[in-house]
C-alpha atoms as a PDB file:
ATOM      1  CA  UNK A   1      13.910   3.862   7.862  1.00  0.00           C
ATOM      2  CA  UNK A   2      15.376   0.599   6.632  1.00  0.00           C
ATOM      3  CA  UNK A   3      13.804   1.209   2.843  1.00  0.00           C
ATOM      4  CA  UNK A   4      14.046   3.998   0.124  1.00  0.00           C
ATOM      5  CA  UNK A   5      10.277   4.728   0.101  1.00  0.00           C
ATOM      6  CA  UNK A   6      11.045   7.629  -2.737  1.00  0.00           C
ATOM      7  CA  UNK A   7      13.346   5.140  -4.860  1.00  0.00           C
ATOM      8  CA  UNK A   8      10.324   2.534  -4.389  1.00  0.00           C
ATOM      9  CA  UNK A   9       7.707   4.646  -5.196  1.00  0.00           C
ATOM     10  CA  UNK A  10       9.220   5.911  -8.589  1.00  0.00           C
ATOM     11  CA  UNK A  11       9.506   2.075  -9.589  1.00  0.00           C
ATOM     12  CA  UNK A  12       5.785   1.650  -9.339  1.00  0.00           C
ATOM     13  CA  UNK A  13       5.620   4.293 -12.034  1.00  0.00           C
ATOM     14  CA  UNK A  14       2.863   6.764 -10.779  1.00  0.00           C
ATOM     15  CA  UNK A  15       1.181   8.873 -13.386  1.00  0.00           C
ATOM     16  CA  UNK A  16       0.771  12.440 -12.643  1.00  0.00           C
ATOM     17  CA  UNK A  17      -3.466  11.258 -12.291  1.00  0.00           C
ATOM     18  CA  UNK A  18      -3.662   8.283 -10.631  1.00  0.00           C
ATOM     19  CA  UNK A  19      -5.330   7.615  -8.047  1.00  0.00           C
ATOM     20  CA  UNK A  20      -3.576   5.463  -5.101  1.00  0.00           C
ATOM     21  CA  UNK A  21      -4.576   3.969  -1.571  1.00  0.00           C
ATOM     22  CA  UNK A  22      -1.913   3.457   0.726  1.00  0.00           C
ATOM     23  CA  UNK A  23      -3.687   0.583   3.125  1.00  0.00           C
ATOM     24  CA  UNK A  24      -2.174   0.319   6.612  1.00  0.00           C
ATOM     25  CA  UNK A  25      -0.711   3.813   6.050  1.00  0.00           C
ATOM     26  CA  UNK A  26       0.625   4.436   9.496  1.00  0.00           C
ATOM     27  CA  UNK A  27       1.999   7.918   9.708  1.00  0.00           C
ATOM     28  CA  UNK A  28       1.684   8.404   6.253  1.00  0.00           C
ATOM     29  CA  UNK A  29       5.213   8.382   4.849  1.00  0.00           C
ATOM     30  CA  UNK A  30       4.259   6.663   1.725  1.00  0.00           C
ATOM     31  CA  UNK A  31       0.967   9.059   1.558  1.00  0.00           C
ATOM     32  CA  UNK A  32       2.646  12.279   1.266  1.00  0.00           C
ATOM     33  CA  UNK A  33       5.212  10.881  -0.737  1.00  0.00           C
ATOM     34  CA  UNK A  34       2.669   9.807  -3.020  1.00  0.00           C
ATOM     35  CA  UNK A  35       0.820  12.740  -3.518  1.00  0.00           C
ATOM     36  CA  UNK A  36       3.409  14.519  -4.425  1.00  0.00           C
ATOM     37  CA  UNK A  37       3.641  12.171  -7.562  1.00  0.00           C
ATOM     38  CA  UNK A  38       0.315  12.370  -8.539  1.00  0.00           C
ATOM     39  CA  UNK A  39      -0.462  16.061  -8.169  1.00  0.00           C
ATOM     40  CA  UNK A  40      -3.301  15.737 -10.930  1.00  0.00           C
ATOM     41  CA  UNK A  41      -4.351  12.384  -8.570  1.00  0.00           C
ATOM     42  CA  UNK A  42      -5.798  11.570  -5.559  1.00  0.00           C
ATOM     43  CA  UNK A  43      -4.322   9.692  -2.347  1.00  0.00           C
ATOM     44  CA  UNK A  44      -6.240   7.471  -0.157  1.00  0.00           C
ATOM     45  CA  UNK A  45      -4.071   7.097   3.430  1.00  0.00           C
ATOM     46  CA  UNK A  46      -6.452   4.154   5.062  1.00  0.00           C
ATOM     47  CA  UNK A  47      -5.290   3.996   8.487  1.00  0.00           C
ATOM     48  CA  UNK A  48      -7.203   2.126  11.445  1.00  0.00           C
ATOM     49  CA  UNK A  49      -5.432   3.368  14.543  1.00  0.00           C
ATOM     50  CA  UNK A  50      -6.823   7.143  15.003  1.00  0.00           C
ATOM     51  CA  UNK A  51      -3.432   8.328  16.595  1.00  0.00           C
ATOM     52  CA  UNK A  52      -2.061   7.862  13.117  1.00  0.00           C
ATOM     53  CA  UNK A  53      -4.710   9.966  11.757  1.00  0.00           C
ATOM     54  CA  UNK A  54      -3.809  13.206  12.829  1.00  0.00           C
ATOM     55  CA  UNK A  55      -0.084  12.678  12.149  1.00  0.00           C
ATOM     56  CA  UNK A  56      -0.841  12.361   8.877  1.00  0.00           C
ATOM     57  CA  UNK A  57      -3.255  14.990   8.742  1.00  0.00           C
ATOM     58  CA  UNK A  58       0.106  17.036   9.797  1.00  0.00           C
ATOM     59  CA  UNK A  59       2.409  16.010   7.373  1.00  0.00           C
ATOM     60  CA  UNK A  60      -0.027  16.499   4.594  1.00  0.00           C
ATOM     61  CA  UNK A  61      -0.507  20.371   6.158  1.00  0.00           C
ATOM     62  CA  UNK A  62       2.806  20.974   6.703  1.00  0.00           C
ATOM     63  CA  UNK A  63       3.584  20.344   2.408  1.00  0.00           C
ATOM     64  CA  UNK A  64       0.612  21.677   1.455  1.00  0.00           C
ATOM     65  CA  UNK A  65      -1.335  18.729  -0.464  1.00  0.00           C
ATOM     66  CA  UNK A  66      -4.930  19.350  -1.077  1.00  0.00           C
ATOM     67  CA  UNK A  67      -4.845  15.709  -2.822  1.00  0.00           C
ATOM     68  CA  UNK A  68      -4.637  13.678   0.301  1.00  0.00           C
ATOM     69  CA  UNK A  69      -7.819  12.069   1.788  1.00  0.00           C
ATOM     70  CA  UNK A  70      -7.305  10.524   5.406  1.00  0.00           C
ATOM     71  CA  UNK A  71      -9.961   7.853   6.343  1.00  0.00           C
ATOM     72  CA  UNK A  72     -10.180   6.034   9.262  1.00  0.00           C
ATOM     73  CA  UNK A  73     -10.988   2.615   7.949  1.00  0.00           C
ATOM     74  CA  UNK A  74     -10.343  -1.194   8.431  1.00  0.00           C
ATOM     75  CA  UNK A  75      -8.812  -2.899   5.657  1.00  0.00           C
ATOM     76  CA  UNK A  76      -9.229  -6.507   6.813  1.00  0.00           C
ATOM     77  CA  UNK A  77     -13.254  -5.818   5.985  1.00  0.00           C
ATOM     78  CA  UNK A  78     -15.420  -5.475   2.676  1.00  0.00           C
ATOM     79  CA  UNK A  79     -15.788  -1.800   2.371  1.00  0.00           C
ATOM     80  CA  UNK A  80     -13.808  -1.180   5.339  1.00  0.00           C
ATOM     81  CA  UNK A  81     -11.950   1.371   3.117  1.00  0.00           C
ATOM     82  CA  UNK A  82     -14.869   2.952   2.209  1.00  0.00           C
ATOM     83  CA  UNK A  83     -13.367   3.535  -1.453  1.00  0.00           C
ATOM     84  CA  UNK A  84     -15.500   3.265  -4.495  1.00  0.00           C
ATOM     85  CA  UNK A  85     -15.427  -0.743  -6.226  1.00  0.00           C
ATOM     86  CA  UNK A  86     -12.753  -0.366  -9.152  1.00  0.00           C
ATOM     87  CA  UNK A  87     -11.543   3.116  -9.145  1.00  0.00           C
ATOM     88  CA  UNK A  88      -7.808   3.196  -7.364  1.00  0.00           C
ATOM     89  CA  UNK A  89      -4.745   2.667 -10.053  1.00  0.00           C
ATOM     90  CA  UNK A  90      -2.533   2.066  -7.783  1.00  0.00           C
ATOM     91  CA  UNK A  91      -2.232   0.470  -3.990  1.00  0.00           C
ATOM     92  CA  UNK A  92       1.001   0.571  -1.435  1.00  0.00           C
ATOM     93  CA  UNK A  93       0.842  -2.168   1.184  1.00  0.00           C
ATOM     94  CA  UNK A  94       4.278  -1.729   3.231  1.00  0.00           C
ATOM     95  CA  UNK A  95       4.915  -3.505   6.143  1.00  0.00           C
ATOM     96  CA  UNK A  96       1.523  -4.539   7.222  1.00  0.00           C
ATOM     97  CA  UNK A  97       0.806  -7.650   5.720  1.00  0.00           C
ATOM     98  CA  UNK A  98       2.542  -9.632   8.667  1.00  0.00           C
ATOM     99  CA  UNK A  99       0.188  -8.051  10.745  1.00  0.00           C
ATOM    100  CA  UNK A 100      -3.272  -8.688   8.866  1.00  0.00           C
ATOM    101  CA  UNK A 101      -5.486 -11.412  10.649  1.00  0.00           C
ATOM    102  CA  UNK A 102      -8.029 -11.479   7.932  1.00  0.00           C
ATOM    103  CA  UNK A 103      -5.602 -11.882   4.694  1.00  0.00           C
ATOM    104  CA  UNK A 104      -8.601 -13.115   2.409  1.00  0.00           C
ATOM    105  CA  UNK A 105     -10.461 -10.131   3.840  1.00  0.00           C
ATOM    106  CA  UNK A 106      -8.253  -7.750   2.896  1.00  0.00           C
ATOM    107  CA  UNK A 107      -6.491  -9.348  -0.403  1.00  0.00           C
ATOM    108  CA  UNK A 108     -10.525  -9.422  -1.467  1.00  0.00           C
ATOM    109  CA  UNK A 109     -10.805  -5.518  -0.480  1.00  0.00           C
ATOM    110  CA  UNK A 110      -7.597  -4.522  -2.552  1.00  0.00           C
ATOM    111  CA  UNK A 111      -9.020  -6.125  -5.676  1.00  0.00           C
ATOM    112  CA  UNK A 112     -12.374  -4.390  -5.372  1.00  0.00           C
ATOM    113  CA  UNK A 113     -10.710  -1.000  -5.303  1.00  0.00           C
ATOM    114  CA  UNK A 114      -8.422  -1.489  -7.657  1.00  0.00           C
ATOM    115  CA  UNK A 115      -8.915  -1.249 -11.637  1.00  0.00           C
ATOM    116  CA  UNK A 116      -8.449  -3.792 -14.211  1.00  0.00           C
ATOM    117  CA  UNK A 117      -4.855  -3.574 -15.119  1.00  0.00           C
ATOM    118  CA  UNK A 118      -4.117  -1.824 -11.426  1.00  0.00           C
ATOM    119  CA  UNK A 119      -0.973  -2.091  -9.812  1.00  0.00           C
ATOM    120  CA  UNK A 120       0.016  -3.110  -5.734  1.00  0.00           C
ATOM    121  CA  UNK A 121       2.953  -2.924  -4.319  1.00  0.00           C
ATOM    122  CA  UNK A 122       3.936  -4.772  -1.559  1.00  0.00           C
ATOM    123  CA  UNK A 123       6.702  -4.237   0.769  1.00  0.00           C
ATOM    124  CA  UNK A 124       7.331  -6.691   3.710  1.00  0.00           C
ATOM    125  CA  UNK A 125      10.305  -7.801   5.999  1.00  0.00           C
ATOM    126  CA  UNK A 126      12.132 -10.174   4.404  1.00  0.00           C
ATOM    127  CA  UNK A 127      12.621 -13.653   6.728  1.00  0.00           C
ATOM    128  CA  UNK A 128      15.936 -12.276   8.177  1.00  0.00           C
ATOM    129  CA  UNK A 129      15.070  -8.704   9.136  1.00  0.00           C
ATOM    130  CA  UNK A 130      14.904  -7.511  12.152  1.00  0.00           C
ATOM    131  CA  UNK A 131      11.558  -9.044  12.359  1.00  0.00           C
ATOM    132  CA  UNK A 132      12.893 -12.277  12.502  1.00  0.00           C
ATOM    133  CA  UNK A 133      10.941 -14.390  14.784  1.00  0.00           C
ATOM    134  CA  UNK A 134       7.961 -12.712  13.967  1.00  0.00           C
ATOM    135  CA  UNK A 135       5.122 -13.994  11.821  1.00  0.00           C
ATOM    136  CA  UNK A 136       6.196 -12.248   8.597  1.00  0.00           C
ATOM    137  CA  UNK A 137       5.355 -13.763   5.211  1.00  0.00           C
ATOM    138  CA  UNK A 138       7.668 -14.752   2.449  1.00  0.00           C
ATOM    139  CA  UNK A 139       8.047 -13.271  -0.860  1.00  0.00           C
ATOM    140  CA  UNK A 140       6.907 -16.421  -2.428  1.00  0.00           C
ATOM    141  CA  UNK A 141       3.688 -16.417   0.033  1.00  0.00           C
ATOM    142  CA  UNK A 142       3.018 -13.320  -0.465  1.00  0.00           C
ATOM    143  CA  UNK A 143       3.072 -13.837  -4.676  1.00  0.00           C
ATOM    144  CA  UNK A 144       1.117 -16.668  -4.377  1.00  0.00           C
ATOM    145  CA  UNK A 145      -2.011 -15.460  -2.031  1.00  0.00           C
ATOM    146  CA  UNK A 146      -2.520 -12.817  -4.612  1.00  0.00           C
ATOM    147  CA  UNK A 147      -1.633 -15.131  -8.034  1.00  0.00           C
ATOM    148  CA  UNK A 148      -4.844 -16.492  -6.511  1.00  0.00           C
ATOM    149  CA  UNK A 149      -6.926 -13.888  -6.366  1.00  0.00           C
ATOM    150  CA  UNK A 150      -6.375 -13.025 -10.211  1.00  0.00           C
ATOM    151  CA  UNK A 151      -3.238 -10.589  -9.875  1.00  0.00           C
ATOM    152  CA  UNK A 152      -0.374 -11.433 -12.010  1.00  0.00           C
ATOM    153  CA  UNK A 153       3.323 -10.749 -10.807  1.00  0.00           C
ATOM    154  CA  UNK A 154       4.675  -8.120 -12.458  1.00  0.00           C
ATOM    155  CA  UNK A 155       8.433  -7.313 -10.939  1.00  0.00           C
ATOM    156  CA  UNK A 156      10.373  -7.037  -8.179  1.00  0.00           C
ATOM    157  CA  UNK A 157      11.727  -4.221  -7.224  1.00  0.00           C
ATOM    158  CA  UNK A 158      14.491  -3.634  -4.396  1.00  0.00           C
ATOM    159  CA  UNK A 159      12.923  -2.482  -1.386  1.00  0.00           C
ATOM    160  CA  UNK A 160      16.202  -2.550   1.349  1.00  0.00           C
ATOM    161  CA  UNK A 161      18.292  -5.020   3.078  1.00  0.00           C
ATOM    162  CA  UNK A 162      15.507  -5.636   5.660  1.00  0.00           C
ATOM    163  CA  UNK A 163      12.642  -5.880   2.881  1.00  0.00           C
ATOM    164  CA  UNK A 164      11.252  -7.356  -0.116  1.00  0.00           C
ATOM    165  CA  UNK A 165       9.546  -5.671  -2.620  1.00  0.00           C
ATOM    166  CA  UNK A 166       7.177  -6.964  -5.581  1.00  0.00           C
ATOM    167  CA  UNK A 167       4.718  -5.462  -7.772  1.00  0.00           C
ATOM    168  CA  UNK A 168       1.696  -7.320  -9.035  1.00  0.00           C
ATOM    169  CA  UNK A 169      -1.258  -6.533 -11.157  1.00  0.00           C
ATOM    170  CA  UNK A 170      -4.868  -6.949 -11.420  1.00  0.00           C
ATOM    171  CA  UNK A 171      -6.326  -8.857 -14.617  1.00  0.00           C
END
């Protein structure tokens, strides 16, 4: 793993009752991690491709977290998450954004989880990661889709050689 996801997690400052949604949460690294943070808290792993499913399902057995909640959902679609309008403190996008096809779709769905004052955290590949050539989107791009959506940039945080990392929040 090119990225620190413990280091990176700690920088988004997790209270021991938040609730977070990691969106695109692939085999759930940032999941478990997560719920470990917030043992008071909840975790949302939202995860489309059902192979994923179970191997999160796994690692959330094999640590023992009772605060995990897998759903199969789509994030690209209104309610695809099928988490409650304004209730999530906190949500991880890592490495999926590049991948989205319906970015207004799914910048529209993070707001209407999150809370007023919420927090997402975006990691991406940075332009030259070993991604380059792909269709990944800059750090600049990125802070500017969601500036106009209502989220304010927060910070930066450092997220690897082969990343970025920023933090914004919902107003």
């Amino acid at each position: 793993m090119f990225a620190n996801p413990s280091k990176i997690l700690k920088s988004l400052g997790l209270r021991e009752s938040d609730i977070v949604a990691d969106l695109g949460a692939g085999t759930g690294h940032y999941a478990v991690l997560a719920g470990a943070l917030v043992p008071r808290g909840k975790v949302y792993a939202v995860e489309l491709t059902k192979d994923f499913l179970d191997v999160i399902k796994n690692k959330v057995r094999d640590v023992k977290l009772s605060n995990v909640e897998i759903i199969w959902g789509n994030v690209e679609k209104k309610g695809g998450t099928k988490i409650g309008d304004s209730i999530v403190d906190a949500v991880i996008v890592s490495n999926i954004l590049f991948q989205v096809e319906e970015k207004d779709e799914f910048l529209n769905e993070i707001k209407r989880i999150l809370k007023t004052k919420g927090q997402v955290l975006i990691i991406d590949w940075s332009p030259d990661s070993v991604m380059k050539g792909k269709t990944i989107i800059p750090k600049g791009k990125t802070r500017e889709m969601f500036e106009k959506r209502g989220f304010v940039f927060s910070r930066e945080i450092d997220a690897g050689e082969q990343n970025y990392g920023i933090i914004l929040t919902k107003i």
